[in-house]
N, C-alpha and C. Protein backbone atom coordinates (compact mmCIF):
# COMPACT_ATOMS: atom_id res chain seq x y z
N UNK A 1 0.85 -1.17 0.00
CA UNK A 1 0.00 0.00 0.00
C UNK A 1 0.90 1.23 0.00
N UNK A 2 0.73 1.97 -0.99
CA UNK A 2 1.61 3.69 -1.02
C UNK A 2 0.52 4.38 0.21
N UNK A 3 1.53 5.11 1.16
CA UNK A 3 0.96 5.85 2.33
C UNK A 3 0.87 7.17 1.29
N UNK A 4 0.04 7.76 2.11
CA UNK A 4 -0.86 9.10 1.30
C UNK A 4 0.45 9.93 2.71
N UNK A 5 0.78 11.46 2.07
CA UNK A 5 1.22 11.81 2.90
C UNK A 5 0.56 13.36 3.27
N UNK A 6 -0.77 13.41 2.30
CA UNK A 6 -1.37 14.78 1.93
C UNK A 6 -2.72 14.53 2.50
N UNK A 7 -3.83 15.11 3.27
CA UNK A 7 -5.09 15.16 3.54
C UNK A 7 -5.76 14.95 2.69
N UNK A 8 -5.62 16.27 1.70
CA UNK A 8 -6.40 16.03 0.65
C UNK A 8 -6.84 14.60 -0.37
N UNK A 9 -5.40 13.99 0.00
CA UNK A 9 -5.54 12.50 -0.71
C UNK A 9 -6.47 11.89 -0.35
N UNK A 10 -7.07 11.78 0.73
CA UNK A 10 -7.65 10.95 1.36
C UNK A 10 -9.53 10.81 0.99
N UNK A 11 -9.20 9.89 0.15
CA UNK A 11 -10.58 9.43 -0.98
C UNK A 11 -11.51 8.04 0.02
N UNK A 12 -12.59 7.76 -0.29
CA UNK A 12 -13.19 6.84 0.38
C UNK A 12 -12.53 5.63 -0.09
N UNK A 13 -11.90 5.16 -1.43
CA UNK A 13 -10.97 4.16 -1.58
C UNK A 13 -10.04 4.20 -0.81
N UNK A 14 -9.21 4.85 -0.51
CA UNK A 14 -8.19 4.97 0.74
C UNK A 14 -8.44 4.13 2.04
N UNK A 15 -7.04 3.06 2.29
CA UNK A 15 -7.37 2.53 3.47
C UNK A 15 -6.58 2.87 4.49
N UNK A 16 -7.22 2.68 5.92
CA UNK A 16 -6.27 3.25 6.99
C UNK A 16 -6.40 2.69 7.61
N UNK A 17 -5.53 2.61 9.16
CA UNK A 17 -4.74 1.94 9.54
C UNK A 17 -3.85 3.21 11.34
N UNK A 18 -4.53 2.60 12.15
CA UNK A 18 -3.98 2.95 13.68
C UNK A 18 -2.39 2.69 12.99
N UNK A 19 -1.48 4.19 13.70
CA UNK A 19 -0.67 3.82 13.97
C UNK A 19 -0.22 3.19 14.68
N UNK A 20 1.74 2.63 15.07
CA UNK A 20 2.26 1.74 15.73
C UNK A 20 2.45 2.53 17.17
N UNK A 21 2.45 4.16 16.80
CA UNK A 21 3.27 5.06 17.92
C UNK A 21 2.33 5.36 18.81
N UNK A 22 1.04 4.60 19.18
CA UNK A 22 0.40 4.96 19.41
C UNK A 22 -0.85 4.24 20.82
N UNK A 23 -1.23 4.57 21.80
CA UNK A 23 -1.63 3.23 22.65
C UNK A 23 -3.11 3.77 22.85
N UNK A 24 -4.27 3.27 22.88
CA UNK A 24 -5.80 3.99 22.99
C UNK A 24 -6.48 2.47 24.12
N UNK A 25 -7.06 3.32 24.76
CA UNK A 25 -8.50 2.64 25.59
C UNK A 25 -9.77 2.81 25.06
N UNK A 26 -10.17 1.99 25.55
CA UNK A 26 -12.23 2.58 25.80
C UNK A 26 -12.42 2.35 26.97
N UNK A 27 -13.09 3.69 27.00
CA UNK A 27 -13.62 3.93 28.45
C UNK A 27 -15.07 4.25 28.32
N UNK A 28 -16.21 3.53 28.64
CA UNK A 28 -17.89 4.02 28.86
C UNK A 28 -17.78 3.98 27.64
N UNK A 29 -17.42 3.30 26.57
CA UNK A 29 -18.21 3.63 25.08
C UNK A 29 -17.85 4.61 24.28
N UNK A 30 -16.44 5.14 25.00
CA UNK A 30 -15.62 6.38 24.06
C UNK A 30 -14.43 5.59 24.71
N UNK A 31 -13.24 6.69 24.19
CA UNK A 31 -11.53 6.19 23.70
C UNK A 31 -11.29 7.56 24.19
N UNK A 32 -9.65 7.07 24.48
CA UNK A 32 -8.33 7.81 24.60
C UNK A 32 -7.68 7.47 23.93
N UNK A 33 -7.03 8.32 23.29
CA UNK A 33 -5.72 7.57 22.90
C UNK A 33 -4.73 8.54 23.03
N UNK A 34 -3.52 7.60 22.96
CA UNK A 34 -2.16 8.53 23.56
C UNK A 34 -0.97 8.64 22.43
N UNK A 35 -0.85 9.46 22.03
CA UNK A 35 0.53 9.37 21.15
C UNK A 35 1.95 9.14 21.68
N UNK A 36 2.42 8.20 21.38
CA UNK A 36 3.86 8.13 21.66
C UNK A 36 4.43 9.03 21.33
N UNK A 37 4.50 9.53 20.23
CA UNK A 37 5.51 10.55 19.28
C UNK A 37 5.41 12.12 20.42
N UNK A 38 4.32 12.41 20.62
CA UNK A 38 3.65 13.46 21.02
C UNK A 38 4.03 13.58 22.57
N UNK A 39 3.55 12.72 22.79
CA UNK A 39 2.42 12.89 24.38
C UNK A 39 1.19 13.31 24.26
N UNK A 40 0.65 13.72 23.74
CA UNK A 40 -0.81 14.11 23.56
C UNK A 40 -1.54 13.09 23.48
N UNK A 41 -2.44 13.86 24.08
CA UNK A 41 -3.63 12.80 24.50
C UNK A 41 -4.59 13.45 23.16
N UNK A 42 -5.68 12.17 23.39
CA UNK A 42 -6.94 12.51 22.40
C UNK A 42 -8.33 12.24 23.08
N UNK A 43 -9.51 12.66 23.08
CA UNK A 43 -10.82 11.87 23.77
C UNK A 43 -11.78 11.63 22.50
N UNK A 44 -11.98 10.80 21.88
CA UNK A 44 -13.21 10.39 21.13
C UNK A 44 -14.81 10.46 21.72
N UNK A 45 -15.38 10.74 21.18
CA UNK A 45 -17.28 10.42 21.72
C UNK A 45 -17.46 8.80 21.21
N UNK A 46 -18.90 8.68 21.22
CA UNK A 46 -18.94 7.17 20.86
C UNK A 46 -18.87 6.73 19.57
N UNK A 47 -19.14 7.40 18.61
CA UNK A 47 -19.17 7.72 17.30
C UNK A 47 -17.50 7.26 16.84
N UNK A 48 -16.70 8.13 17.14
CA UNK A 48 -15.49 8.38 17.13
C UNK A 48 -15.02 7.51 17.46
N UNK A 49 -14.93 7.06 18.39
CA UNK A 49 -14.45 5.38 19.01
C UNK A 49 -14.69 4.45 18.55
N UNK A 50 -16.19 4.50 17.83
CA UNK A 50 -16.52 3.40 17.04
C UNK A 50 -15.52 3.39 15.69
N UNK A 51 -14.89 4.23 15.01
CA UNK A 51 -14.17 4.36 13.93
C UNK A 51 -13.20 4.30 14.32
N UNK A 52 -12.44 4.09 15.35
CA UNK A 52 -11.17 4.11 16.16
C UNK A 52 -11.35 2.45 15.95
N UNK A 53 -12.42 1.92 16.42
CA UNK A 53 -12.04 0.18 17.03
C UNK A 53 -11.70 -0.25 14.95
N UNK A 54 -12.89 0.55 14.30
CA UNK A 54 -12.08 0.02 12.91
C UNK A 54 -11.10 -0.02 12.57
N UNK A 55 -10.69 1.36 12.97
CA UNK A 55 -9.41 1.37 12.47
C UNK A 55 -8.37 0.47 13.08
N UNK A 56 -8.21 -0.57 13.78
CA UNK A 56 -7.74 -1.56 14.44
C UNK A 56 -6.74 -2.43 13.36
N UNK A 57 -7.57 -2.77 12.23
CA UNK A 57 -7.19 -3.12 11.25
C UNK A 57 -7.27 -2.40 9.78
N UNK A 58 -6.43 -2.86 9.22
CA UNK A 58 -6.30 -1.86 7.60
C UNK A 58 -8.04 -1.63 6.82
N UNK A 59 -8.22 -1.44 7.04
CA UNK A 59 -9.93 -0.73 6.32
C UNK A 59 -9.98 0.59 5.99
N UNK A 60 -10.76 0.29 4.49
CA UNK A 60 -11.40 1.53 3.31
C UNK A 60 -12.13 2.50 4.16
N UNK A 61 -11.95 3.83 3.60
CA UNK A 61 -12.50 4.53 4.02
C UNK A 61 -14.37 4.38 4.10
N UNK A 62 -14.40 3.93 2.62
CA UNK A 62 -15.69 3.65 2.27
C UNK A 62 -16.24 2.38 3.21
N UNK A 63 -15.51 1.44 3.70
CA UNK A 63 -16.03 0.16 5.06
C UNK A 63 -16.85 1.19 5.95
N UNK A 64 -15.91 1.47 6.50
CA UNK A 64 -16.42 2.63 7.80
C UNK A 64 -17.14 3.59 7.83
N UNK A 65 -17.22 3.69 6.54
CA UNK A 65 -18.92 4.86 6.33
C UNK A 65 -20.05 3.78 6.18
N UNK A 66 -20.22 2.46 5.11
CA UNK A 66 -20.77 2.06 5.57
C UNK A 66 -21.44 1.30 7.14
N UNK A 67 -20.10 0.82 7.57
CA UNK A 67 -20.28 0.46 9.13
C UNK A 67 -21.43 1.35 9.90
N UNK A 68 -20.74 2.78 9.46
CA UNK A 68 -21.22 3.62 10.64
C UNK A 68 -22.94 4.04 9.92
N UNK A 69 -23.25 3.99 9.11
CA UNK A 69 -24.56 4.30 8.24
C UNK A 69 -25.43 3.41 8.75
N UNK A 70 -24.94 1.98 8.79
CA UNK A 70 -25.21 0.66 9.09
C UNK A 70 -25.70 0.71 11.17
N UNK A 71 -25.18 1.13 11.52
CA UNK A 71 -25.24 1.27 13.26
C UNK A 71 -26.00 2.34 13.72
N UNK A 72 -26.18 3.71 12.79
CA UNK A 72 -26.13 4.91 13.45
C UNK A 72 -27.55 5.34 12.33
N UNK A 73 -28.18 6.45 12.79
CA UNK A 73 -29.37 7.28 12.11
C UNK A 73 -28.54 8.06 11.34
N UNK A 74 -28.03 8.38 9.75
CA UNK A 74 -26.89 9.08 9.75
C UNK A 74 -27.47 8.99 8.03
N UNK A 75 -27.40 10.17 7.30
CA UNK A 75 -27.30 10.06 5.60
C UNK A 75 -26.04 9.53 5.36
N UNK A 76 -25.82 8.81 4.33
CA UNK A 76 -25.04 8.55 3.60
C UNK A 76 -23.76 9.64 3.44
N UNK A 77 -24.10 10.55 2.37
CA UNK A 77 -23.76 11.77 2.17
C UNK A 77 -22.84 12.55 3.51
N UNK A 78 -23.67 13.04 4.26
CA UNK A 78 -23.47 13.26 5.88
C UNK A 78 -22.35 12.68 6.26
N UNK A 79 -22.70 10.76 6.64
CA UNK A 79 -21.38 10.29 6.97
C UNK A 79 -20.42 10.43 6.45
N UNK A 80 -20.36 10.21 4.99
CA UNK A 80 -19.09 10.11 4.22
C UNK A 80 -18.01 11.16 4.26
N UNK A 81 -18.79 12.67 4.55
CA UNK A 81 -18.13 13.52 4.38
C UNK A 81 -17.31 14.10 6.23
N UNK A 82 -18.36 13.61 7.16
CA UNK A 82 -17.93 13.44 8.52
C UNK A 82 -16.94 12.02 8.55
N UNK A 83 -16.81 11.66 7.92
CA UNK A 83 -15.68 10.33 8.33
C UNK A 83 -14.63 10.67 7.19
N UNK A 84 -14.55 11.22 6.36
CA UNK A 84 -13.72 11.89 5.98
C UNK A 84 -12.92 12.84 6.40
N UNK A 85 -13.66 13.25 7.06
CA UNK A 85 -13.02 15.17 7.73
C UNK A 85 -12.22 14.28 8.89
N UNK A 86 -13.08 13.35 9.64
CA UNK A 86 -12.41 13.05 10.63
C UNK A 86 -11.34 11.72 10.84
N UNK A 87 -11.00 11.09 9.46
CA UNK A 87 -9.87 10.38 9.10
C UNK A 87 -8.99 11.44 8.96
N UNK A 88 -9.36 12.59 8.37
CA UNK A 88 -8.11 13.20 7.78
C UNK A 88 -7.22 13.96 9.20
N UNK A 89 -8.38 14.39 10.10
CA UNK A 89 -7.80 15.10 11.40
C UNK A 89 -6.71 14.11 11.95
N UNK A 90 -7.43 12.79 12.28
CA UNK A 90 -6.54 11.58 12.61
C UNK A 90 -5.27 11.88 12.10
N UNK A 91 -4.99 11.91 10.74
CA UNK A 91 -3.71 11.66 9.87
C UNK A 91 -3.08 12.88 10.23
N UNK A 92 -3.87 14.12 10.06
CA UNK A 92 -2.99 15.32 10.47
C UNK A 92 -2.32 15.98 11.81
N UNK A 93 -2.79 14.53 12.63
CA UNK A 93 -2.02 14.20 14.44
C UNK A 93 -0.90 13.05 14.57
N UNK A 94 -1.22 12.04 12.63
CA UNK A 94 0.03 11.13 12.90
C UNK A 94 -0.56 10.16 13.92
N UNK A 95 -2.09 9.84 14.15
CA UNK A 95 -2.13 9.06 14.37
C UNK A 95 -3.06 7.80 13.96
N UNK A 96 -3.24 7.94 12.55
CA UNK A 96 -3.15 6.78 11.59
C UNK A 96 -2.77 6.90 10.58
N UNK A 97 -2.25 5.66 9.85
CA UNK A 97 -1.83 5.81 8.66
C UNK A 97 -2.19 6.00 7.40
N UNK A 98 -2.31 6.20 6.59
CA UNK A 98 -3.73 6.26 5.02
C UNK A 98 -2.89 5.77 3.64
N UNK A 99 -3.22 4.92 3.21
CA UNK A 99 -2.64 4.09 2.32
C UNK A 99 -3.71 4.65 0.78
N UNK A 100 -3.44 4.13 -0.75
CA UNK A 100 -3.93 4.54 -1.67
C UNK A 100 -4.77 3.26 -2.14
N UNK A 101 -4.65 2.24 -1.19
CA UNK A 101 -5.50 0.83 -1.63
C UNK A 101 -4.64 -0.10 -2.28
N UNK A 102 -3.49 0.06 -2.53
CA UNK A 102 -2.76 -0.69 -4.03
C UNK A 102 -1.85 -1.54 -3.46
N UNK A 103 -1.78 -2.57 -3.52
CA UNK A 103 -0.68 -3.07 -2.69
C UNK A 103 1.11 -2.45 -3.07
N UNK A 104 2.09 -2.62 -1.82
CA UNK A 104 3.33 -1.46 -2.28
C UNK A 104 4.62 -2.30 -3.25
């Protein structure tokens, strides 16, 4: 998989992927997570956490919109563009990775 190293890259084909530098809980149905690199902390809602436990393993952007469409009262449209915004925040803290789908 070629890592995306730009936000903008980041298409619903795009798969991602928790970084290594990185250690998260759930707590009550939301997450922490902690950056190694950083120290910074993060707090997810439940929503957020739920796309956190995906991201566990390498999965399309487009999985996890469906997932979350699939679980949640949510448009299509709506999600796609909220799980977008909020993969890309992820990536722009370094703490997941975003691949172009292709194997490397």
């Amino acid at each position: 998989m070629n890592l995306l190293k730009s936000n903008h890259a980041v298409r619903t084909s795009s798969v991602a992927v928790a970084a290594e530098d990185q250690v998260s809980s759930e707590l009550a149905g939301e997450a922490v997570i902690l950056s190694l690199r950083t120290g910074m902390y993060y707090g997810l809602d439940p929503v957020g956490a739920r796309i956190w436990a995906l991201l566990a393993s390498p999965t399309s952007i487009a999985d996890i919109r469906d997932t979350i469409v699939g679980e949640y009262d949510v448009d299509v449209d709506r999600c796609e563009r909220d799980v977008l915004t909020f993969v890309r925040q992820l990536l722009a803290q370094d703490l997941i990775e975003v691949g172009d789908g292709t194997p490397p």
